[in-house]
C-alpha atoms as a PDB file:
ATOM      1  CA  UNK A   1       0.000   0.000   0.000  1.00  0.00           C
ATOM      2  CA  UNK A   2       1.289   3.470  -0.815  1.00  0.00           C
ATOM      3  CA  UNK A   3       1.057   5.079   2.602  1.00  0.00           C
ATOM      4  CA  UNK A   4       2.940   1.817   4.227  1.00  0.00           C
ATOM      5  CA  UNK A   5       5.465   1.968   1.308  1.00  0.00           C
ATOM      6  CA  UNK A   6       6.496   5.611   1.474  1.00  0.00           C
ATOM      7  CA  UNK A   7       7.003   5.051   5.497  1.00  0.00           C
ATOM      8  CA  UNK A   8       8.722   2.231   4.835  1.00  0.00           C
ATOM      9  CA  UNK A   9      10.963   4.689   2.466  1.00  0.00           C
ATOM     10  CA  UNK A  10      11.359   7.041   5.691  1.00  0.00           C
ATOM     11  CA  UNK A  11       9.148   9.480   4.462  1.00  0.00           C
ATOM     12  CA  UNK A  12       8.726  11.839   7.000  1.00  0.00           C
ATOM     13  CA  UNK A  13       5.298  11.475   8.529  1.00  0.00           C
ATOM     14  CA  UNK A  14       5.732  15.585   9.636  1.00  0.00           C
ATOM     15  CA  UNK A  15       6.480  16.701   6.495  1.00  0.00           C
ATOM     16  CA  UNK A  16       4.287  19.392   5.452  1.00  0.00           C
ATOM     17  CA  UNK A  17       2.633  20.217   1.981  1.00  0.00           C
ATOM     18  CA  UNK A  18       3.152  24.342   1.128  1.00  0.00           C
ATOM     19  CA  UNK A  19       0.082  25.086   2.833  1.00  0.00           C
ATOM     20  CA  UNK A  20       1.790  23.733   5.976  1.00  0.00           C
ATOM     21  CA  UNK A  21      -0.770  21.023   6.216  1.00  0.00           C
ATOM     22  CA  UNK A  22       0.788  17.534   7.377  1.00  0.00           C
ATOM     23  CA  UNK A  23      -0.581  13.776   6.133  1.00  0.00           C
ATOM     24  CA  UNK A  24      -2.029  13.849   9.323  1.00  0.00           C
ATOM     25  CA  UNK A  25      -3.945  16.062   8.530  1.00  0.00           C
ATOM     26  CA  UNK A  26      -4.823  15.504   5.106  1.00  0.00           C
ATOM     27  CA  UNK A  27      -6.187  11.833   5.719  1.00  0.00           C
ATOM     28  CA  UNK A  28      -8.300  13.639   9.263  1.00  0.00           C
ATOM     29  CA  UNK A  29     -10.009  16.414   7.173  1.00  0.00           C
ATOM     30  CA  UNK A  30     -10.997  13.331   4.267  1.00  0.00           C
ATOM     31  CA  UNK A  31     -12.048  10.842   7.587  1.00  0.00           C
ATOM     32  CA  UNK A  32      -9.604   8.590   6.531  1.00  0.00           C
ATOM     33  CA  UNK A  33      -9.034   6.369   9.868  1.00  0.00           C
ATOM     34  CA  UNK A  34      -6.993   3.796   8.913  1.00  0.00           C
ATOM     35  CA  UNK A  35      -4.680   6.152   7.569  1.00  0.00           C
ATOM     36  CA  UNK A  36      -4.941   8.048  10.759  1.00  0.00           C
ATOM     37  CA  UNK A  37      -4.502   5.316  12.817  1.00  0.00           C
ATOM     38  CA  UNK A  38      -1.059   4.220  10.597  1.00  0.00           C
ATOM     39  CA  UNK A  39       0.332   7.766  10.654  1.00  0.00           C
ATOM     40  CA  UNK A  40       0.060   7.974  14.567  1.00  0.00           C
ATOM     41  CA  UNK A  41       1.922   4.550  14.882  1.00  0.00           C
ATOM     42  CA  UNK A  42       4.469   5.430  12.953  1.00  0.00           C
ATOM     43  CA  UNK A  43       5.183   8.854  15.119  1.00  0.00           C
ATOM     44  CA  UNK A  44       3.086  11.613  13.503  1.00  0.00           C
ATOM     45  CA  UNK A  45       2.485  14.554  15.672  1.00  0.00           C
ATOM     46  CA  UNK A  46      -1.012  14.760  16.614  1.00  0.00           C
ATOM     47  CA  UNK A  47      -0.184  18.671  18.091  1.00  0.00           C
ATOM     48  CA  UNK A  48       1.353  19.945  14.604  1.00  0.00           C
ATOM     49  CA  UNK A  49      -0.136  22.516  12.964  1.00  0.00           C
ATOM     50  CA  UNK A  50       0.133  25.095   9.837  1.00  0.00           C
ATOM     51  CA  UNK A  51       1.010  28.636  10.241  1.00  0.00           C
ATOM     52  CA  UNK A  52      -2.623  29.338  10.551  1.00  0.00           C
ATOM     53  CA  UNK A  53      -3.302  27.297  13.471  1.00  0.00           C
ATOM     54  CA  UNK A  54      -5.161  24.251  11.203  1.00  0.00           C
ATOM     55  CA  UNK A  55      -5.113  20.798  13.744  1.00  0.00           C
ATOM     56  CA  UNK A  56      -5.960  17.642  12.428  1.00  0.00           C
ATOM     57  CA  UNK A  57      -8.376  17.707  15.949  1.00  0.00           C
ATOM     58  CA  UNK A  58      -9.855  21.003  13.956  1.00  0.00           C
ATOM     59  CA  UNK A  59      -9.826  19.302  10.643  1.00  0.00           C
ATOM     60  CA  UNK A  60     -11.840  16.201  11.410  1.00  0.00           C
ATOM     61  CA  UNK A  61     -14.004  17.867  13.438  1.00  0.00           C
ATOM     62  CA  UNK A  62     -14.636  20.703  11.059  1.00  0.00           C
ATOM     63  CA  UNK A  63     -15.975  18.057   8.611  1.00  0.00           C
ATOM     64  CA  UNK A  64     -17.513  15.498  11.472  1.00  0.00           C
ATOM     65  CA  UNK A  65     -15.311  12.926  11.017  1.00  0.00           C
ATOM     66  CA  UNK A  66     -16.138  10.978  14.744  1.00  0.00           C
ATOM     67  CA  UNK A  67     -13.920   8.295  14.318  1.00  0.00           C
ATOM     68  CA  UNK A  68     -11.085  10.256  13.790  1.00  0.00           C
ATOM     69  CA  UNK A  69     -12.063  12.905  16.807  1.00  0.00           C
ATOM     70  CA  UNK A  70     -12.087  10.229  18.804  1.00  0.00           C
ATOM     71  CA  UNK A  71      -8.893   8.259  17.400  1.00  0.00           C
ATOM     72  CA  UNK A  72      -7.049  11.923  17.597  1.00  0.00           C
ATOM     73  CA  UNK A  73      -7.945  12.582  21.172  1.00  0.00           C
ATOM     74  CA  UNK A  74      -7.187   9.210  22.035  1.00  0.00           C
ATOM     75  CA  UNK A  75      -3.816   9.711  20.896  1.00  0.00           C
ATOM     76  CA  UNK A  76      -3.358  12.649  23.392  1.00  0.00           C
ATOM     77  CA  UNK A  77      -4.150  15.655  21.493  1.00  0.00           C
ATOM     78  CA  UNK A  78      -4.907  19.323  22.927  1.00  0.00           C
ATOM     79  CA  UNK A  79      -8.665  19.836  22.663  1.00  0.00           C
ATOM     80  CA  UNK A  80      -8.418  23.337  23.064  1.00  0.00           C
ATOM     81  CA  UNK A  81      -5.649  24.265  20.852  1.00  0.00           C
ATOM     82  CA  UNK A  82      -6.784  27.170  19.376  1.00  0.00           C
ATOM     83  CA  UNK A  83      -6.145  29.379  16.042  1.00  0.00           C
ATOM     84  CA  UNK A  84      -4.708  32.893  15.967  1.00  0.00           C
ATOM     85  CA  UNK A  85      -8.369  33.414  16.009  1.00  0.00           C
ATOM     86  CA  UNK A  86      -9.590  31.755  18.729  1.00  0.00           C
ATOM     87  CA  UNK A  87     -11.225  29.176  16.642  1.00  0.00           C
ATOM     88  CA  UNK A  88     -10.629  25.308  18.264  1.00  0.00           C
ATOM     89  CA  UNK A  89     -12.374  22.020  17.392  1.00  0.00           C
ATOM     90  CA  UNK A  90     -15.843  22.547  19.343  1.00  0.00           C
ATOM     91  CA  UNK A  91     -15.920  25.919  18.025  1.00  0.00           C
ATOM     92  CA  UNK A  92     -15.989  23.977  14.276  1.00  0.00           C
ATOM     93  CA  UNK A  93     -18.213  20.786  15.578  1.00  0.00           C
ATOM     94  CA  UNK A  94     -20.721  23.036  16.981  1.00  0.00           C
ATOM     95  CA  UNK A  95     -20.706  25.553  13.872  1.00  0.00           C
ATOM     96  CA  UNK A  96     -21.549  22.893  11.805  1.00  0.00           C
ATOM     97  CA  UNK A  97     -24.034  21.014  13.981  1.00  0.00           C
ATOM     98  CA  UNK A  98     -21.897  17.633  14.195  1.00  0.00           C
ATOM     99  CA  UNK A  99     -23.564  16.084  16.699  1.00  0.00           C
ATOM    100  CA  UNK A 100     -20.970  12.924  17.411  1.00  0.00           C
ATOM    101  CA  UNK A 101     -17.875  15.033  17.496  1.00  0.00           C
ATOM    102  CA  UNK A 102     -19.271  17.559  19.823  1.00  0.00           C
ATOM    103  CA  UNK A 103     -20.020  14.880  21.885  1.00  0.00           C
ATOM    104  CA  UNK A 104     -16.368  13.322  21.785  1.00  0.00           C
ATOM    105  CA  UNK A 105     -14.920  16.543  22.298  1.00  0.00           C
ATOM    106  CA  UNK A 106     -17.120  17.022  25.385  1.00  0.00           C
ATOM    107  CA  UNK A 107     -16.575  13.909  26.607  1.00  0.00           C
ATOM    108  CA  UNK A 108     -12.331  14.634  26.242  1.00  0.00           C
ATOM    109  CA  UNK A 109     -12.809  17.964  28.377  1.00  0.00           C
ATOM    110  CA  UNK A 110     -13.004  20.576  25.951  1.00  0.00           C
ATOM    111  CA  UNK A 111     -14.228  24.164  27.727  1.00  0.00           C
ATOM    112  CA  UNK A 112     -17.571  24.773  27.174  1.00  0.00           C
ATOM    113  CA  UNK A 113     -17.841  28.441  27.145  1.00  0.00           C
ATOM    114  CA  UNK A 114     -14.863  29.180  25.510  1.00  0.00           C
ATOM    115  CA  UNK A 115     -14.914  31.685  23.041  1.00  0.00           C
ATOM    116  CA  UNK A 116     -13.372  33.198  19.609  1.00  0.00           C
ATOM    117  CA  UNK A 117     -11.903  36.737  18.907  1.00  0.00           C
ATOM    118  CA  UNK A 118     -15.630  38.092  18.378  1.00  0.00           C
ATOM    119  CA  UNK A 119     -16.824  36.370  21.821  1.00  0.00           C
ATOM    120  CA  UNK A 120     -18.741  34.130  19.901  1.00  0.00           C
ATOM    121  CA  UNK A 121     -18.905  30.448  21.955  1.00  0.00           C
ATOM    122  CA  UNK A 122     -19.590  27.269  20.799  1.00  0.00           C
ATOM    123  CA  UNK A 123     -23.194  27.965  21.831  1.00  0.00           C
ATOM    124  CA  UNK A 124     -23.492  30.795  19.979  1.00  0.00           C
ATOM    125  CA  UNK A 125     -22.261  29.097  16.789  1.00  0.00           C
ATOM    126  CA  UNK A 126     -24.458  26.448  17.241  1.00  0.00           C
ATOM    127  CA  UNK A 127     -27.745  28.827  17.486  1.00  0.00           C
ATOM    128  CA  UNK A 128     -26.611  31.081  14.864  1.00  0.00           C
ATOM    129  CA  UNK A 129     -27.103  27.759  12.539  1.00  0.00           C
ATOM    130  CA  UNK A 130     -30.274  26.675  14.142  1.00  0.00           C
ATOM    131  CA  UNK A 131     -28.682  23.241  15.591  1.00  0.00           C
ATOM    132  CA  UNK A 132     -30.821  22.522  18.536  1.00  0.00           C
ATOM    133  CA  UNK A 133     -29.249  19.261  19.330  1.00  0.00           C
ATOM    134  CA  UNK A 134     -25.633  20.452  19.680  1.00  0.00           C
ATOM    135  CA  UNK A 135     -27.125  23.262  21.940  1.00  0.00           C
ATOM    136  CA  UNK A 136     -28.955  21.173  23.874  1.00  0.00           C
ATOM    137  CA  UNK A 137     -25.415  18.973  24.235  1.00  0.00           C
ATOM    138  CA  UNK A 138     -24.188  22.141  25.359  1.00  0.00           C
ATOM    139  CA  UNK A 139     -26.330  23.464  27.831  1.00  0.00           C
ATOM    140  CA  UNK A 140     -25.580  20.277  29.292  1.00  0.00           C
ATOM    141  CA  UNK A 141     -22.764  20.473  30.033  1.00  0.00           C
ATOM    142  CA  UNK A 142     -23.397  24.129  31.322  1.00  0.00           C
ATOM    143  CA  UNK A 143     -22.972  26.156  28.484  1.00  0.00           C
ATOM    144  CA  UNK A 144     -23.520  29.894  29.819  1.00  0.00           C
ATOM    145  CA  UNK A 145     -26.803  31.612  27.841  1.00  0.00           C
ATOM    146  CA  UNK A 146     -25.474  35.012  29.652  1.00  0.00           C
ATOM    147  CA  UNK A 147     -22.487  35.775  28.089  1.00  0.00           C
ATOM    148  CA  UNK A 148     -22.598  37.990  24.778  1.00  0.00           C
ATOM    149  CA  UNK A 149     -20.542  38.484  22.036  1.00  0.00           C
ATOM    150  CA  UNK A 150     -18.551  41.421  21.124  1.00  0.00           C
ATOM    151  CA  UNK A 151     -21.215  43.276  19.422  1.00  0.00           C
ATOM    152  CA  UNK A 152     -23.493  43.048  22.537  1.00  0.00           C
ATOM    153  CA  UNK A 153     -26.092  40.364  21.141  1.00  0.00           C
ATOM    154  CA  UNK A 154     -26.691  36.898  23.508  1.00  0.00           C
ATOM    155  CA  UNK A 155     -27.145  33.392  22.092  1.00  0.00           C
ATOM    156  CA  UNK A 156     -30.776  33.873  22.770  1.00  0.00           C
ATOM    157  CA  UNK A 157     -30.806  37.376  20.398  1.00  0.00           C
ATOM    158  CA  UNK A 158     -28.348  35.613  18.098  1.00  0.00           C
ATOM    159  CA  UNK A 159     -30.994  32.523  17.194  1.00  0.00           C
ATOM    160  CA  UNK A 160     -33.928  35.192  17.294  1.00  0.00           C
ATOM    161  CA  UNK A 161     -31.816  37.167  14.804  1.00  0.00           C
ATOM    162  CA  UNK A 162     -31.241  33.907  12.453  1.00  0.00           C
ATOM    163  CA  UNK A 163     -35.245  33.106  12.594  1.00  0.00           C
ATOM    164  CA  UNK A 164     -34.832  29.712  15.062  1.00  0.00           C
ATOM    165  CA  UNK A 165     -37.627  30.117  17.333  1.00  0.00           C
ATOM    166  CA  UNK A 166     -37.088  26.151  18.432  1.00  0.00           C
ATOM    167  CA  UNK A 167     -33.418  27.309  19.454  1.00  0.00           C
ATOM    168  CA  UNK A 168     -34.709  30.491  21.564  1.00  0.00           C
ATOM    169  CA  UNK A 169     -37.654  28.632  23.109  1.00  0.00           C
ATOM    170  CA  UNK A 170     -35.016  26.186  24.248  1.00  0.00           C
ATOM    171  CA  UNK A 171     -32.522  28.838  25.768  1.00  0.00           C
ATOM    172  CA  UNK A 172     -35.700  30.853  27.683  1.00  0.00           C
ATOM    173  CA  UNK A 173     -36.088  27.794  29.117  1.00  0.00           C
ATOM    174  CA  UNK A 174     -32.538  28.055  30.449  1.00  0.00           C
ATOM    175  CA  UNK A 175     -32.888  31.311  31.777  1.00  0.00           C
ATOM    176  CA  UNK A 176     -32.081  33.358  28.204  1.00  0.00           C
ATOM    177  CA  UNK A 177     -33.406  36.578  27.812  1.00  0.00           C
ATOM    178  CA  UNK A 178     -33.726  38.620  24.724  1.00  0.00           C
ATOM    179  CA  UNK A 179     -32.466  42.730  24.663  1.00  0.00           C
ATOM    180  CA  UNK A 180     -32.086  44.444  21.960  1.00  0.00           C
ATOM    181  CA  UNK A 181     -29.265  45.373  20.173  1.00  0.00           C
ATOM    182  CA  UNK A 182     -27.124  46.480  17.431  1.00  0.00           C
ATOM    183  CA  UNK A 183     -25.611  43.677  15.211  1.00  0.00           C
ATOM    184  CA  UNK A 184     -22.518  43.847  13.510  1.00  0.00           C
ATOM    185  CA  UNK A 185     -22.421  42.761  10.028  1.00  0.00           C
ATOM    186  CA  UNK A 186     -22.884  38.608   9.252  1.00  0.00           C
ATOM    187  CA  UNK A 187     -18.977  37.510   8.583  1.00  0.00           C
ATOM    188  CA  UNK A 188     -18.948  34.254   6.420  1.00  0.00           C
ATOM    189  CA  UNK A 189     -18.153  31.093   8.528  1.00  0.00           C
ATOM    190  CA  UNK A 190     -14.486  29.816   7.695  1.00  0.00           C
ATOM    191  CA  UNK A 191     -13.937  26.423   6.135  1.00  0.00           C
ATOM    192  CA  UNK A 192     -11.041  24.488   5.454  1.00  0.00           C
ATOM    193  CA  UNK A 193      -8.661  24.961   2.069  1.00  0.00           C
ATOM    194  CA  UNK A 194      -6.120  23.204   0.583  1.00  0.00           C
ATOM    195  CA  UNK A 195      -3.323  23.635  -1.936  1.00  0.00           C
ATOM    196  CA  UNK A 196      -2.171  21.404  -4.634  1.00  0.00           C
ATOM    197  CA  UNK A 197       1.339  21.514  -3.976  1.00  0.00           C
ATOM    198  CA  UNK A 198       1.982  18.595  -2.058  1.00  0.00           C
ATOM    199  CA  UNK A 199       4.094  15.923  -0.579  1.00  0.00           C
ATOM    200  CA  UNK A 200       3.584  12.203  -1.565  1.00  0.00           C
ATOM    201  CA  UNK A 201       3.029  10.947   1.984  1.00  0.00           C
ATOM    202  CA  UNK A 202       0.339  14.155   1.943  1.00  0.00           C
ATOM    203  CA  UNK A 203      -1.046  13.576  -1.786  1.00  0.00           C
ATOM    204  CA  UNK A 204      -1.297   9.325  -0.100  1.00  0.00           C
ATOM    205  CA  UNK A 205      -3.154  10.115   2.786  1.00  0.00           C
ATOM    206  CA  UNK A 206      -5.660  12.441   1.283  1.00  0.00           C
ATOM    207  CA  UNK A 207      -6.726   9.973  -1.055  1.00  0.00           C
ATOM    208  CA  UNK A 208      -6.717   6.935   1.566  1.00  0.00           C
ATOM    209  CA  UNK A 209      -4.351   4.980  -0.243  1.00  0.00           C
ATOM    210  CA  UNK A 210      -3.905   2.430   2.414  1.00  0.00           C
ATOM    211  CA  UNK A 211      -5.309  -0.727   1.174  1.00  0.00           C
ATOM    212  CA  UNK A 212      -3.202  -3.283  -0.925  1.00  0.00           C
ATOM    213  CA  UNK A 213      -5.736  -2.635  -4.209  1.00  0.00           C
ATOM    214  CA  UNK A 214      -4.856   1.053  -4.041  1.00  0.00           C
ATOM    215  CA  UNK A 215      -2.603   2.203  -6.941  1.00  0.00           C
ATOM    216  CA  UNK A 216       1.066   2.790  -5.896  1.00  0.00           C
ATOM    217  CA  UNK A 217       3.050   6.372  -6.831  1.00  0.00           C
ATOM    218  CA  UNK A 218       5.510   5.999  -9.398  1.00  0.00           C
ATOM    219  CA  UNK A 219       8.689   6.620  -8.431  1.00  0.00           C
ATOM    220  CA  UNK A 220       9.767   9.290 -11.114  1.00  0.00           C
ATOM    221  CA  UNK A 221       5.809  10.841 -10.220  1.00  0.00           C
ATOM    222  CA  UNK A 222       7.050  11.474  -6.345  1.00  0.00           C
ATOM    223  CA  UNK A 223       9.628  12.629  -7.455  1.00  0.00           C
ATOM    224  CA  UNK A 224       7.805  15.249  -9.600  1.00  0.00           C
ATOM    225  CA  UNK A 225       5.775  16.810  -6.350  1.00  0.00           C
ATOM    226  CA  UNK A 226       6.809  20.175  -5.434  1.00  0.00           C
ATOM    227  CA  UNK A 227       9.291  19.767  -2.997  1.00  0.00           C
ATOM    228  CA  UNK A 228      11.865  17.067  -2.126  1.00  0.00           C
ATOM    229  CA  UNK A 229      10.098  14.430   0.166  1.00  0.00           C
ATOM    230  CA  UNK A 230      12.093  15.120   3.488  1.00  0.00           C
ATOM    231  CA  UNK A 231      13.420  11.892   5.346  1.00  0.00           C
ATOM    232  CA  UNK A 232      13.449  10.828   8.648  1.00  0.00           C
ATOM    233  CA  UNK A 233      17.064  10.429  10.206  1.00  0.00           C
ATOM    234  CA  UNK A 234      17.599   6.620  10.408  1.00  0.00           C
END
């Protein structure tokens, strides 16, 4: 298999693509366990990340990936590492109303009522979409309906403001109130991106080339990549 044969090579399982992402992180954001689980035996770092702050921990949860959430945090990885931002993996679970990796991330300890750079908590993000489950996950585990965001508006005025009357019956309920205030202009929710410029062990783990039927890199095509593979010190 390609990802086993380019270890095998002592291809660096750190080396990262020009975006800075690793192939840790490239099979996480595609939910590739297997590959996951092969790149954390052979030594990948679960706590690398790019110059923007990207995690693998962010990455699979961004895209709900539960199996790798919980294979990630099993192999010891900060919950709470956060971007420049303030963006961390709940933040992205909750934004996107992923329902199993909230939960794993709960389960691992991740803070509750943490916030971004706008004061905007995983709550918040969670009501602004209208995802009634994750909130009610969240309240749960004591996620605070008091707290507002930096442009004075609380969870309860942020769902009103979205149209999810389901979301603010359920935070009245938990003691939300609604007061009126000015909004700041609707900033579009940040996803994931990724270059082409790559590394094979990167390019290999994005595609899930684990198994024996999957199609092995030419040599001279590696060798082709942007970038000279880097290789672990033997």
């Amino acid at each position: 298999d390609t990802v086993m044969q380019l270890l095998e090579c002592k291809a660096d399982p750190d080396a990262k693509r020009q975006d800075g992402r690793t192939a840790l992180m490239c099979a996480a954001v595609k939910g590739h366990d297997t590959v996951v689980e092969v790149l954390l035996r052979e030594g990948a770092d679960v706590q690398a990340s790019t110059s923007d702050g990207w995690t693998a921990l962010m990455l699979a949860a961004l895209d709900g990936h539960v199996g790798v959430v919980e294979t990630i945090i099993g192999a010891q990885a900060h919950v709470n590492a956060k971007r420049a931002n303030g963006w961390n993996a709940l933040m992205y679970a909750a934004l996107r109303g992923w329902t199993g990796a909230v939960e794993a991330l709960l389960r691992a300890g991740a803070p509750v009522n943490e916030a971004k750079s706008s004061g905007f908590t995983p709550l918040m993000l969670a009501a602004q979409k209208g995802h009634i489950h994750v909130c009610e996950m969240l309240l749960k585990e004591g996620a605070d309906v008091s707290v507002e965001a930096s442009d004075r508006r609380s969870v309860t005025k942020i769902a009103a403001d979205n149209g999810h009357t389901a979301v603010v019956e359920l935070l009245q309920r938990h003691g939300g109130i609604l007061r009126p205030a000015t909004a700041s202009p609707r900033r579009r929710p940040e996803s994931a991106s990724f270059e082409l410029t790559s590394t094979p062990l990167a390019a290999a783990a994005t595609l899930a080339a684990v198994s024996a039927s999957a199609c092995t890199i030419p040599r001279d095509a590696i060798l082709q990549y942007t970038g000279t593979p880097r290789l672990r010190k033997t």
